[in-house]
Protein backbone atom coordinates (compact mmCIF):
# COMPACT_ATOMS: atom_id res chain seq x y z
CA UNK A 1 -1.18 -57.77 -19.51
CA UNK A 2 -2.87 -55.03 -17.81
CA UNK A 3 -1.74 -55.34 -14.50
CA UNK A 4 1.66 -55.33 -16.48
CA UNK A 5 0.75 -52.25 -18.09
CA UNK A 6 0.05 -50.49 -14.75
CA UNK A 7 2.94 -51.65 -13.00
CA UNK A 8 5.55 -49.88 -15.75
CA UNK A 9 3.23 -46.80 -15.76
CA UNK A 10 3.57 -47.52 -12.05
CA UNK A 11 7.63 -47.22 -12.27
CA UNK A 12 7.51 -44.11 -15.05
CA UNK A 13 5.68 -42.43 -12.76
CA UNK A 14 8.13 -42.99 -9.43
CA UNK A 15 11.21 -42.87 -11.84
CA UNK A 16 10.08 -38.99 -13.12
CA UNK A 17 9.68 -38.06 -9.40
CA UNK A 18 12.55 -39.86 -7.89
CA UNK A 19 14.79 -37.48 -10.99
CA UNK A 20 12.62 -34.08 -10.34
CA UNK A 21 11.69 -31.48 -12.78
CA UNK A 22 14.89 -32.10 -15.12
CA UNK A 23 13.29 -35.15 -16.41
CA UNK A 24 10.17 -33.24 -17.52
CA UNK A 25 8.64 -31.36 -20.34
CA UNK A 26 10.05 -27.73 -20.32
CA UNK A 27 8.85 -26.14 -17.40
CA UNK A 28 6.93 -22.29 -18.40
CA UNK A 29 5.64 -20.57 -15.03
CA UNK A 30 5.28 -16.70 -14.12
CA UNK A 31 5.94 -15.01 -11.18
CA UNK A 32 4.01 -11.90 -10.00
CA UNK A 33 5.81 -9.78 -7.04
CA UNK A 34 4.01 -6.87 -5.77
CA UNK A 35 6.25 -4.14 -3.17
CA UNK A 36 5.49 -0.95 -1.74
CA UNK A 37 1.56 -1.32 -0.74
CA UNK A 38 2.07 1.24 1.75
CA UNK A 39 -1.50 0.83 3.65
CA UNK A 40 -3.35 1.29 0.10
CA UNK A 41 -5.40 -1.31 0.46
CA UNK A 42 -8.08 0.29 -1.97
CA UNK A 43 -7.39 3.69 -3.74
CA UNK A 44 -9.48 6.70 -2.36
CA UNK A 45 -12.00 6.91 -4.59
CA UNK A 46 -11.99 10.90 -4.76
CA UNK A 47 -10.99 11.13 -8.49
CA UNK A 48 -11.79 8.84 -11.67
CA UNK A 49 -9.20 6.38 -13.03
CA UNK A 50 -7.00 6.23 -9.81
CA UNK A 51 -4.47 2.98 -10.38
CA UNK A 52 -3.91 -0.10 -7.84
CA UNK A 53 -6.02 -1.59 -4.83
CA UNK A 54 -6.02 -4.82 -4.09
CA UNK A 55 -9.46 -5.58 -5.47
CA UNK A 56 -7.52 -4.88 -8.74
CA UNK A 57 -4.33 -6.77 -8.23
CA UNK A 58 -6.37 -9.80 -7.81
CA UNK A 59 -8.15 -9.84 -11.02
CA UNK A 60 -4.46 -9.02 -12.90
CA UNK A 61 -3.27 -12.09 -10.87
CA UNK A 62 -6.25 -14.64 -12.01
CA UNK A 63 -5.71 -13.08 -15.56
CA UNK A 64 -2.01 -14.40 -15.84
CA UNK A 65 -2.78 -17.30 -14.08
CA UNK A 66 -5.00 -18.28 -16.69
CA UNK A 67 -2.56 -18.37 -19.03
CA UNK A 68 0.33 -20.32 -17.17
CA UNK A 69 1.25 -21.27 -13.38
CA UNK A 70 1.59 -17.63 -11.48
CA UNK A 71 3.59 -17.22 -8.01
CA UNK A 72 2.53 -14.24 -6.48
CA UNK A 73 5.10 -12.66 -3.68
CA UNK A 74 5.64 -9.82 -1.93
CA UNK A 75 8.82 -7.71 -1.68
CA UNK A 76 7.89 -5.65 1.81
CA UNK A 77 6.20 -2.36 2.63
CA UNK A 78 2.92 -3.61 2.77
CA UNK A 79 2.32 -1.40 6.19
CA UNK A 80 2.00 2.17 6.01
CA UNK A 81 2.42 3.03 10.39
CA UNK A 82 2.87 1.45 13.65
CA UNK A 83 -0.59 2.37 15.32
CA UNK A 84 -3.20 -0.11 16.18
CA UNK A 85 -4.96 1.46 13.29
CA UNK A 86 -2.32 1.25 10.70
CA UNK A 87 -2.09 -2.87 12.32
CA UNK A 88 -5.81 -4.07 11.73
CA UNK A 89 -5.48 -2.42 8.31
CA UNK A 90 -1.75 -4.27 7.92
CA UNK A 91 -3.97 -7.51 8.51
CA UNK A 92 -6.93 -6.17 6.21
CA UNK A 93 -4.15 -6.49 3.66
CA UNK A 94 -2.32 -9.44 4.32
CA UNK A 95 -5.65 -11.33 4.31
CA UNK A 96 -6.11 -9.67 0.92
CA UNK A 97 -3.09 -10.79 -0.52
CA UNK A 98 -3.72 -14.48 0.82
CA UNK A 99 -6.83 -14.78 -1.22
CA UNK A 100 -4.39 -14.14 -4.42
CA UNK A 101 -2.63 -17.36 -2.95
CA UNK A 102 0.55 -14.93 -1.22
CA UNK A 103 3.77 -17.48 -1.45
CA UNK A 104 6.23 -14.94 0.84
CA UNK A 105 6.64 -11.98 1.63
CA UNK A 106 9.71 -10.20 2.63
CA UNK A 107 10.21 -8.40 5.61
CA UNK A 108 10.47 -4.68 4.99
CA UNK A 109 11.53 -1.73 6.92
CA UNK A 110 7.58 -1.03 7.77
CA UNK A 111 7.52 -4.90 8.70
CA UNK A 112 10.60 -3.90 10.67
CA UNK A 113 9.00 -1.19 12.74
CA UNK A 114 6.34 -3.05 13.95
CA UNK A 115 8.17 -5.50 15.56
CA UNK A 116 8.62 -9.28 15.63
CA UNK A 117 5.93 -9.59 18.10
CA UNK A 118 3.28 -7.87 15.99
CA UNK A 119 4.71 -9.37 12.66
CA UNK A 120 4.14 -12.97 14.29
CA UNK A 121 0.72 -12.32 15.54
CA UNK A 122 -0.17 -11.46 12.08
CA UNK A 123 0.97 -14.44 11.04
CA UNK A 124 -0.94 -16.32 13.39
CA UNK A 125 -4.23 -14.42 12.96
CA UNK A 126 -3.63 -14.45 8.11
CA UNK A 127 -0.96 -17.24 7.64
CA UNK A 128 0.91 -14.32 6.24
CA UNK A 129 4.40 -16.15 4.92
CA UNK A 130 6.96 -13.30 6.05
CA UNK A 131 10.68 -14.30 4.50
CA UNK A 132 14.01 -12.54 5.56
CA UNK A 133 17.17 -14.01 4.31
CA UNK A 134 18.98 -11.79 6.37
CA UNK A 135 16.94 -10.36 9.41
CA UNK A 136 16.88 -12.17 12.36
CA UNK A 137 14.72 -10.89 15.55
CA UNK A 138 17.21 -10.16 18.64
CA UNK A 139 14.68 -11.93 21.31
CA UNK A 140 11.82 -14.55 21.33
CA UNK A 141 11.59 -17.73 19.86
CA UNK A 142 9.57 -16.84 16.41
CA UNK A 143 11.60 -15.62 12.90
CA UNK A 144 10.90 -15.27 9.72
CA UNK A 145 10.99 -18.05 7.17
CA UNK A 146 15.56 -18.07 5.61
CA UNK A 147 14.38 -19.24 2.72
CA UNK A 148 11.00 -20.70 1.02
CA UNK A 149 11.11 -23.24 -2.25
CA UNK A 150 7.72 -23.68 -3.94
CA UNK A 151 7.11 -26.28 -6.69
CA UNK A 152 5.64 -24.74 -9.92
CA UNK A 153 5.64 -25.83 -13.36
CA UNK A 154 8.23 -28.91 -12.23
CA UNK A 155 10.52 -26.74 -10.61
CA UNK A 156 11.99 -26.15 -7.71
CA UNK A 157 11.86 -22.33 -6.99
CA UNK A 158 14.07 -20.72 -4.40
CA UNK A 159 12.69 -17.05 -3.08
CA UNK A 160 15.07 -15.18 -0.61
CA UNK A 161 14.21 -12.20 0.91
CA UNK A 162 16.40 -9.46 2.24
CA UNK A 163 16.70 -5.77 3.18
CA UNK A 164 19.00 -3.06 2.96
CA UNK A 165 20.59 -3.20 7.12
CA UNK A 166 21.04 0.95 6.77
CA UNK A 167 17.15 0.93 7.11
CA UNK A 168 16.45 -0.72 10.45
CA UNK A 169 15.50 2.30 12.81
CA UNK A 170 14.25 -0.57 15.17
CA UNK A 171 17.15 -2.57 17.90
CA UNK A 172 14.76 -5.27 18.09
CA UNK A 173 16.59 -6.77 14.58
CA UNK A 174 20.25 -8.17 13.86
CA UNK A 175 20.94 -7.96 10.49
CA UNK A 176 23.64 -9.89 8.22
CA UNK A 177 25.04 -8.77 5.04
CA UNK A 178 22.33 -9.70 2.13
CA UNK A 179 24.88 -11.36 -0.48
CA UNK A 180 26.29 -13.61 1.84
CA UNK A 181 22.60 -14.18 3.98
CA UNK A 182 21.80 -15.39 0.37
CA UNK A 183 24.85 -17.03 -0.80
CA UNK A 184 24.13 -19.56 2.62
CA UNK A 185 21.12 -19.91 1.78
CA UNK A 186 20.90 -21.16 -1.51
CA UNK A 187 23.86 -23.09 -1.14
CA UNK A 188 22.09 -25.76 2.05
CA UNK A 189 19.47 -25.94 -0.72
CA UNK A 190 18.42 -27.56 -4.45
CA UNK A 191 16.59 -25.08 -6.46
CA UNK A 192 16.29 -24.83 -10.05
CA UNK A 193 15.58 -21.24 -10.30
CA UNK A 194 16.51 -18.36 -7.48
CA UNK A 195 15.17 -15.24 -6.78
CA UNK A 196 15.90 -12.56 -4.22
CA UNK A 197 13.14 -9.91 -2.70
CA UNK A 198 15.27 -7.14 -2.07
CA UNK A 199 13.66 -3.98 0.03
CA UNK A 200 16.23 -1.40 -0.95
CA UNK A 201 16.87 1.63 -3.13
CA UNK A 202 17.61 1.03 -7.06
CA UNK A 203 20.95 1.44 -6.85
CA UNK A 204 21.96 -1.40 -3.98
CA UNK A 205 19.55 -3.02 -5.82
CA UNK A 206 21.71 -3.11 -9.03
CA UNK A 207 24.86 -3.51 -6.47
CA UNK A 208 22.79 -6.59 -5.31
CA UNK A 209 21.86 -8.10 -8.49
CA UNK A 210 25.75 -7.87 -10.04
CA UNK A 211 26.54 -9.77 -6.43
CA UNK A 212 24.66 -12.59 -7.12
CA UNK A 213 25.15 -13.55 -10.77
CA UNK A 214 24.36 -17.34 -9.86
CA UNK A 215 20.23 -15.71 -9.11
CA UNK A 216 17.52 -15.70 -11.98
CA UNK A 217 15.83 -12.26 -10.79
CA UNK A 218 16.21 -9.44 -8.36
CA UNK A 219 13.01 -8.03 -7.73
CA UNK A 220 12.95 -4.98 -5.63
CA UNK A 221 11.50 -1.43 -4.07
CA UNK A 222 10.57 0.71 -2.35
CA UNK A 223 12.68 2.45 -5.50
CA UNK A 224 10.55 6.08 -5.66
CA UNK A 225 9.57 4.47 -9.16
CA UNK A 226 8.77 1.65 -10.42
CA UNK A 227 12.67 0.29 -12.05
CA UNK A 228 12.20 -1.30 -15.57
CA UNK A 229 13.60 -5.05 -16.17
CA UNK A 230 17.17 -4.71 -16.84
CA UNK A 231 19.64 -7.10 -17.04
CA UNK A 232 23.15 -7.07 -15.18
CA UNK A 233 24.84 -10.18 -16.50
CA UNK A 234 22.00 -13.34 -17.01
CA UNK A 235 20.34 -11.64 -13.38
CA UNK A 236 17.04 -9.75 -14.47
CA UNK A 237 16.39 -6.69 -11.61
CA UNK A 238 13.04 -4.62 -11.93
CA UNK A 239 11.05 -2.97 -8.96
CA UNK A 240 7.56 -2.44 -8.09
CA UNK A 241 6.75 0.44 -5.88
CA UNK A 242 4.22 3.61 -5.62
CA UNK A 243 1.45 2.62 -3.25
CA UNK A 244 0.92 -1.10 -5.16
CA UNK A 245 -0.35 0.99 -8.16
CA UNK A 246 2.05 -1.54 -10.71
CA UNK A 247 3.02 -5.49 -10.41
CA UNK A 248 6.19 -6.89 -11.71
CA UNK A 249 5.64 -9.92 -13.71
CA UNK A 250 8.60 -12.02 -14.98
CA UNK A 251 8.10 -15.48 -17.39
CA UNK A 252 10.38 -18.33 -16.63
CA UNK A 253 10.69 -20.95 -19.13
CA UNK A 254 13.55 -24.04 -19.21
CA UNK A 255 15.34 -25.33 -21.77
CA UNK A 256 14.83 -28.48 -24.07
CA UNK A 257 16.09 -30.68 -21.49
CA UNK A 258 14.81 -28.59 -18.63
CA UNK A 259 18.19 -28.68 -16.76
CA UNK A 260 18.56 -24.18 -17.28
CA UNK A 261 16.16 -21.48 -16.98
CA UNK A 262 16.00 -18.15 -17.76
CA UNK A 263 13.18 -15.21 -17.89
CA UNK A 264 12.07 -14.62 -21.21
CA UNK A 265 9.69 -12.18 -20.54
CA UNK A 266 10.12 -9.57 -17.78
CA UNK A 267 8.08 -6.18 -17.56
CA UNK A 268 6.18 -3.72 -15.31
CA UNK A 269 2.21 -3.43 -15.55
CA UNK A 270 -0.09 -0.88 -13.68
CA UNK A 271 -2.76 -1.72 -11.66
CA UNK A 272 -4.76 0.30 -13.85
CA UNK A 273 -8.65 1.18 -13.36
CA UNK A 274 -9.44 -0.77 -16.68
CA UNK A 275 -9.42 -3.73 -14.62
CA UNK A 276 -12.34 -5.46 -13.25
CA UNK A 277 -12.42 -5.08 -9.23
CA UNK A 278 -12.23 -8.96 -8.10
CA UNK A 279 -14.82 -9.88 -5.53
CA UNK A 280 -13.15 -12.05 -3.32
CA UNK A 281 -11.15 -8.39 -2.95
CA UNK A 282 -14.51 -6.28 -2.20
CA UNK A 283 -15.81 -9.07 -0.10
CA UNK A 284 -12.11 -8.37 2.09
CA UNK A 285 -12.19 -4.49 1.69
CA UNK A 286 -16.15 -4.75 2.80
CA UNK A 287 -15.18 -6.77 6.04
CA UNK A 288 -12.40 -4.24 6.81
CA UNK A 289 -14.29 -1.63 7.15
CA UNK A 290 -16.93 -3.25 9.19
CA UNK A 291 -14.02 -4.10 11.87
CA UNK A 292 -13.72 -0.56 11.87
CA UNK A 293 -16.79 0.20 12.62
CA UNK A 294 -16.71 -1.66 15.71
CA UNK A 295 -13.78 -0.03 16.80
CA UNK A 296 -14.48 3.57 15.76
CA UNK A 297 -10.82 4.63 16.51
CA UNK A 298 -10.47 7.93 17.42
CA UNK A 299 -8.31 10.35 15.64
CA UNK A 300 -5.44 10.57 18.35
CA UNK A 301 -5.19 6.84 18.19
CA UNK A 302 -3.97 6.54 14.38
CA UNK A 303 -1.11 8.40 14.01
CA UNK A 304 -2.28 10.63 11.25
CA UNK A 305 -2.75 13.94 13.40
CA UNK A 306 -0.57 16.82 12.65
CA UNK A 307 1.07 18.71 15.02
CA UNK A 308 0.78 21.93 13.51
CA UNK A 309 -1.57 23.34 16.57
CA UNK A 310 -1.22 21.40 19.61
CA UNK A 311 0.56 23.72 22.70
CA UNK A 312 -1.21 27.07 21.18
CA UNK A 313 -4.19 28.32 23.54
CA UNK A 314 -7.43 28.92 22.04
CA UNK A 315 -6.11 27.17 19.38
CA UNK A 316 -9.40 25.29 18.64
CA UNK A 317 -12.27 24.52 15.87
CA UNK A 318 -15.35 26.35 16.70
CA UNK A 319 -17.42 24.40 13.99
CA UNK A 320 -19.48 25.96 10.87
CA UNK A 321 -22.33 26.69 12.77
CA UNK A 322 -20.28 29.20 14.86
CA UNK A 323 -19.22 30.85 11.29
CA UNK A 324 -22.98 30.78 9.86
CA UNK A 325 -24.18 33.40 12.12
CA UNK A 326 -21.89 36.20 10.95
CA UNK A 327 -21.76 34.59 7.48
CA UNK A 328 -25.13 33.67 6.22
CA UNK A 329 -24.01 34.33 2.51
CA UNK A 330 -20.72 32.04 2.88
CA UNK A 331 -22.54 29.52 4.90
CA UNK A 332 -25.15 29.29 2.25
CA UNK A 333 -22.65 28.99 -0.88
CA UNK A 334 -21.12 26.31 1.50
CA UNK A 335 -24.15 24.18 1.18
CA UNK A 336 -24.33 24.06 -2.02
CA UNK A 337 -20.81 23.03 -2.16
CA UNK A 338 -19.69 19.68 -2.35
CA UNK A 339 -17.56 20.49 0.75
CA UNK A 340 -20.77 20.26 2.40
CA UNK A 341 -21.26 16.86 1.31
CA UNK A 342 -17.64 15.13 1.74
CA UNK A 343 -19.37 13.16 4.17
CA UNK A 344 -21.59 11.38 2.77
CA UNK A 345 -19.62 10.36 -0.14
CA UNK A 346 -17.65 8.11 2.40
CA UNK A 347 -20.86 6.95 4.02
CA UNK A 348 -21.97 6.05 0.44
CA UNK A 349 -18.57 3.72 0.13
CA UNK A 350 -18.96 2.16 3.52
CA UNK A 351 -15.74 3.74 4.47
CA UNK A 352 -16.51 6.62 7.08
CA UNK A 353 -15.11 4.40 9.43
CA UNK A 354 -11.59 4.72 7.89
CA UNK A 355 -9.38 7.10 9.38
CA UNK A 356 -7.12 7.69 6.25
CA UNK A 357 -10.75 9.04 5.04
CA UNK A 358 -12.11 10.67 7.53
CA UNK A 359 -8.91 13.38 7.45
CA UNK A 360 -9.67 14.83 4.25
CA UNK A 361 -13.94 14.79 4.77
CA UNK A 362 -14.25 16.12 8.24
CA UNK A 363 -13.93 19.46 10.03
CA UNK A 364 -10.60 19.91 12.32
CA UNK A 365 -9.53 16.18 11.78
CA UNK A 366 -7.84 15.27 15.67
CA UNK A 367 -7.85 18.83 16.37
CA UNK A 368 -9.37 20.47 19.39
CA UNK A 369 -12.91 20.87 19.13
CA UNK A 370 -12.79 19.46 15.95
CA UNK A 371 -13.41 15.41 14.55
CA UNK A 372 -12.33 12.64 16.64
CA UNK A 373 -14.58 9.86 16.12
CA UNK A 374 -17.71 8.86 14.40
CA UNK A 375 -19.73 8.29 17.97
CA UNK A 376 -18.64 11.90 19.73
CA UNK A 377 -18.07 14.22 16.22
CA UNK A 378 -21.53 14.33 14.55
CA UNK A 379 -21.39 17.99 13.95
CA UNK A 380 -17.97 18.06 12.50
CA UNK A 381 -18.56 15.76 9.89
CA UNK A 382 -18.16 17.42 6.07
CA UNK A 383 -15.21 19.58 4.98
CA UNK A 384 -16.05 23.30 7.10
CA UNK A 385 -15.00 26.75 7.22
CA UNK A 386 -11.77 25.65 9.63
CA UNK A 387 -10.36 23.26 7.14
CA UNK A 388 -9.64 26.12 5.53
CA UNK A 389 -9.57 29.31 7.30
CA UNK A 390 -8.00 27.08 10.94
CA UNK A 391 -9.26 26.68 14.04
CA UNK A 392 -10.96 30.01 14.66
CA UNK A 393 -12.48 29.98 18.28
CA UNK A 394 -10.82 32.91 19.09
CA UNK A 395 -11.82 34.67 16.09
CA UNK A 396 -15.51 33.77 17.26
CA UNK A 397 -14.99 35.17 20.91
CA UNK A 398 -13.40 37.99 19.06
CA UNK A 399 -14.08 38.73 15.42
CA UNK A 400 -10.60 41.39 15.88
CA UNK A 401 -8.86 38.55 15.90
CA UNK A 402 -8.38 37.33 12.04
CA UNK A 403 -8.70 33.44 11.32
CA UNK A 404 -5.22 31.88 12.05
CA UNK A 405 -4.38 30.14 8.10
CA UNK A 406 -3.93 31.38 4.45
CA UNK A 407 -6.98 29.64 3.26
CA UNK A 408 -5.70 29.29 -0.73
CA UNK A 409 -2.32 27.24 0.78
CA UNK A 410 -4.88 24.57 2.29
CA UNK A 411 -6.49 23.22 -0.49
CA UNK A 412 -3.51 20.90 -1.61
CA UNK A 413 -3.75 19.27 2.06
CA UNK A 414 -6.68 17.05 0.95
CA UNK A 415 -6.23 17.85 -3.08
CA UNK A 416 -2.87 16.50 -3.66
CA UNK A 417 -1.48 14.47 -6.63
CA UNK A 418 -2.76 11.37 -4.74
CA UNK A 419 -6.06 12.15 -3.92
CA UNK A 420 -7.15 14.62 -6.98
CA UNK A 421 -4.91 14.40 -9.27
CA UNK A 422 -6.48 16.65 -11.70
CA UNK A 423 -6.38 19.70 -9.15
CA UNK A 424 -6.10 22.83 -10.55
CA UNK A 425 -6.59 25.88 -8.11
CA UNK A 426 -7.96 28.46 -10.24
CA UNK A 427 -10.46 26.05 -11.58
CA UNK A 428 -11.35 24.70 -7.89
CA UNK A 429 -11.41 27.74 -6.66
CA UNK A 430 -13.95 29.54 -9.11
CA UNK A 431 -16.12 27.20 -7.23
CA UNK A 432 -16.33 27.83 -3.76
CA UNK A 433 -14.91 31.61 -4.35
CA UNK A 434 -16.22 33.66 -1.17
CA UNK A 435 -15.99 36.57 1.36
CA UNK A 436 -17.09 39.34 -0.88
CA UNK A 437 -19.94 40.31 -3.67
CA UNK A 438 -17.45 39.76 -6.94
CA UNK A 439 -20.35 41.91 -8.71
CA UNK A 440 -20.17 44.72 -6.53
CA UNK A 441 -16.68 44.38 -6.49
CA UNK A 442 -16.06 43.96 -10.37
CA UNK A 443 -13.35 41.31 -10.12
CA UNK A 444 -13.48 37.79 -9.31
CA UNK A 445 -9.85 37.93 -8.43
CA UNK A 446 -10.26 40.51 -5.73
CA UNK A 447 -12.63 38.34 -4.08
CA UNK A 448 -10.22 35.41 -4.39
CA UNK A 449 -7.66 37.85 -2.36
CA UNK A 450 -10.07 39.43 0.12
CA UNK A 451 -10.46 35.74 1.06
CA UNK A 452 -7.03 34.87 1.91
């Protein structure tokens, strides 16, 4: 009787997975897309309650995926530059995004930039699963996965991935027309629910989603904002963008016989502060910045230099020791400043390694004279007079000669609605106010404007 028993639980068991996921209990799964990372791998830090990070996105992952099966994807943008910099922290973040179990994610025009070559080693060196429906590299032998179908819940899930062909800058891509790059795909393939990564603006997006009525979601950026769920037809199209600070997160459920599904739940959710920083995330950011360390990249090797002074003779940071001598009382308000400490704040964080840091809390970042790297720049460490006031070498040689910038129109370089949101200049200002007694002179204000 027993071995009976077995043998039709046996043949149930065979029968349910010869007749897939239709044969099953109602299938309810989620799916998580993230787009736009632009090189954020961690927020700055500079200013309280500053939204996304990976560290972040991983604990709002685990969260839904304790309440149901979770697919996380990707739609594109995760790089923010093309340097050997902006790669190693490209792979910082794709390493990131496998610990949160990455499914696919689509080739962007960032991803495009870089190249086939550098998008494959990447793959090699993170298992990174890049998808493009309808990009296809115009030489070697490597391209990115047409289509990818994951199992989840008992169903067959279909994830294209394409982007909008007016973006490629790069001739090292053919591109197709997305609907019908899609269209093929799906139709050489069973799935029981399709989505579409789409790296394009909101409204091809919309064009794309009313295209492809037979797809369950179109799920999109880089879109300037994140794009609400809205529904064109029985398609569901939302976006995530804005430097991964907000997640899209759609809930699939099928029907009593499980032969139809459809989203029943479809919104947008920041990456907010609130949430718990997950340590599999801080363990990744932590070995990031070590790498760095052991690179020390100078500045004109990471594409974040301006060009604002390069061809200009004498056109070079003298350093805040040069400025002390002449101005003992400005130097010594500068030390109590907290300009005179940007520094170590990064060395606090482990991240004065990290060029996208080291702009905004040293002196002349990648200009002459001023900060290149950690090992040769000791002295120009901290925010100094020059951030300010501009290279002033000549004005050193020569005090006739007046510093080269408006100092007041510097201070949103650094303090912009990224990095300190909560900027205000008369406030900041007040603090670091300089370049004349304002007792002797009666007016705060006049100080403020001998100063500029």
């Amino acid at each position: 009787m027993r071995n009976t028993i077995a043998g039709q639980i046996g043949w149930l068991t065979l029968l349910l997975m010869a007749t897939g996921c239709r044969e099953r209990a109602p299938a309810t799964f989620g799916v998580i897309f993230s787009g736009d990372t632009a090189g954020w791998i961690t927020p700055c830090g500079c200013a309280s309650n500053q939204s996304g990070g990976l560290a972040r996105r991983g604990t709002l992952i685990d969260q839904n995926r304790n309440e149901r099966p979770t697919l996380f994807v990707d739609v594109g943008g995760s790089s923010s530059g093309t340097t050997d910099y902006h790669q190693v922290k490209l792979e910082s973040i794709l390493r990131g995004m496998m610990r949160m179990d990455l499914r696919a994610h689509n080739v962007g025009k960032p991803e495009t930039d870089l190249g086939p070559a550098v998008l494959r080693r990447l793959a090699d060196a993170t298992d990174a699963p890049w998808l493009s429906t309808n990009l296809v590299p115009r030489a070697g032998d490597w391209i990115p996965e047409r289509l990818i179908i994951e199992q989840i819940g008992g169903c067959r899930v279909g994830i294209a991935g394409v982007m909008d062909p007016d973006m490629i800058d790069s001739d090292a891509w053919t591109a197709r027309d997305p609907v019908s790059a899609v269209i093929d795909a799906f139709d050489q393939s069973e799935t029981d629910v399709r989505i579409v990564l789409a790296y394009m603006d909101q409204q091809k997006l919309q064009s794309l989603a009313a295209a492809l009525p037979e797809v369950h979601g179109v799920l999109g950026g880089p879109t300037g904002q994140s794009m609400s769920p809205k529904q064109i037809g029985d398609v569901t199209v939302m976006s995530a963008t804005n430097k991964g600070k907000y997640v899209g997160k759609l809930v699939f459920r099928g029907s009593a016989d499980a032969s139809n599904y459809r989203a029943t739940d479809a919104n947008v959710i920041e990456v907010s502060s609130d949430l718990k920083e997950d340590d599999r995330q801080l363990d990744n950011l932590k070995h990031y910045y070590e790498r760095l360390s052991t690179i020390d990249f100078s500045a004109d090797q990471t594409g974040l230099v301006s060009g604002l002074a390069s061809g200009r003779d004498g056109y070079e940071i003298a350093g805040s020791q040069r400025c002390a001598a002449c101005h003992a009382a400005d130097d010594s308000l500068w030390h109590r400043s907290r300009h005179a400490h940007a520094w170590e704040v990064l060395v606090s964080k482990g991240a004065q390694f990290d060029p996208s840091c080291q702009q905004c809390h040293t002196t002349g970042y990648g200009l002459e004279g001023g900060f290149r790297n950690v090992a040769v720049s000791g002295q120009q460490v901290h925010v100094g007079c020059e951030n300010c006031h501009g290279p002033s070498r000549q004005h050193v040689d020569n005090p006739k000669i007046k510093t080269p910038w408006v100092a007041a129109r510097q201070c949103v370089r650094c303090h912009d609605r990224e990095n300190s949101p909560h900027f205000q200049y008369d406030a900041y200002w007040a603090k670091i106010i300089h370049g004349v007694d304002p007792i002797r002179s009666g007016d705060a204000s006049n100080a403020s404007e001998a100063n500029l």
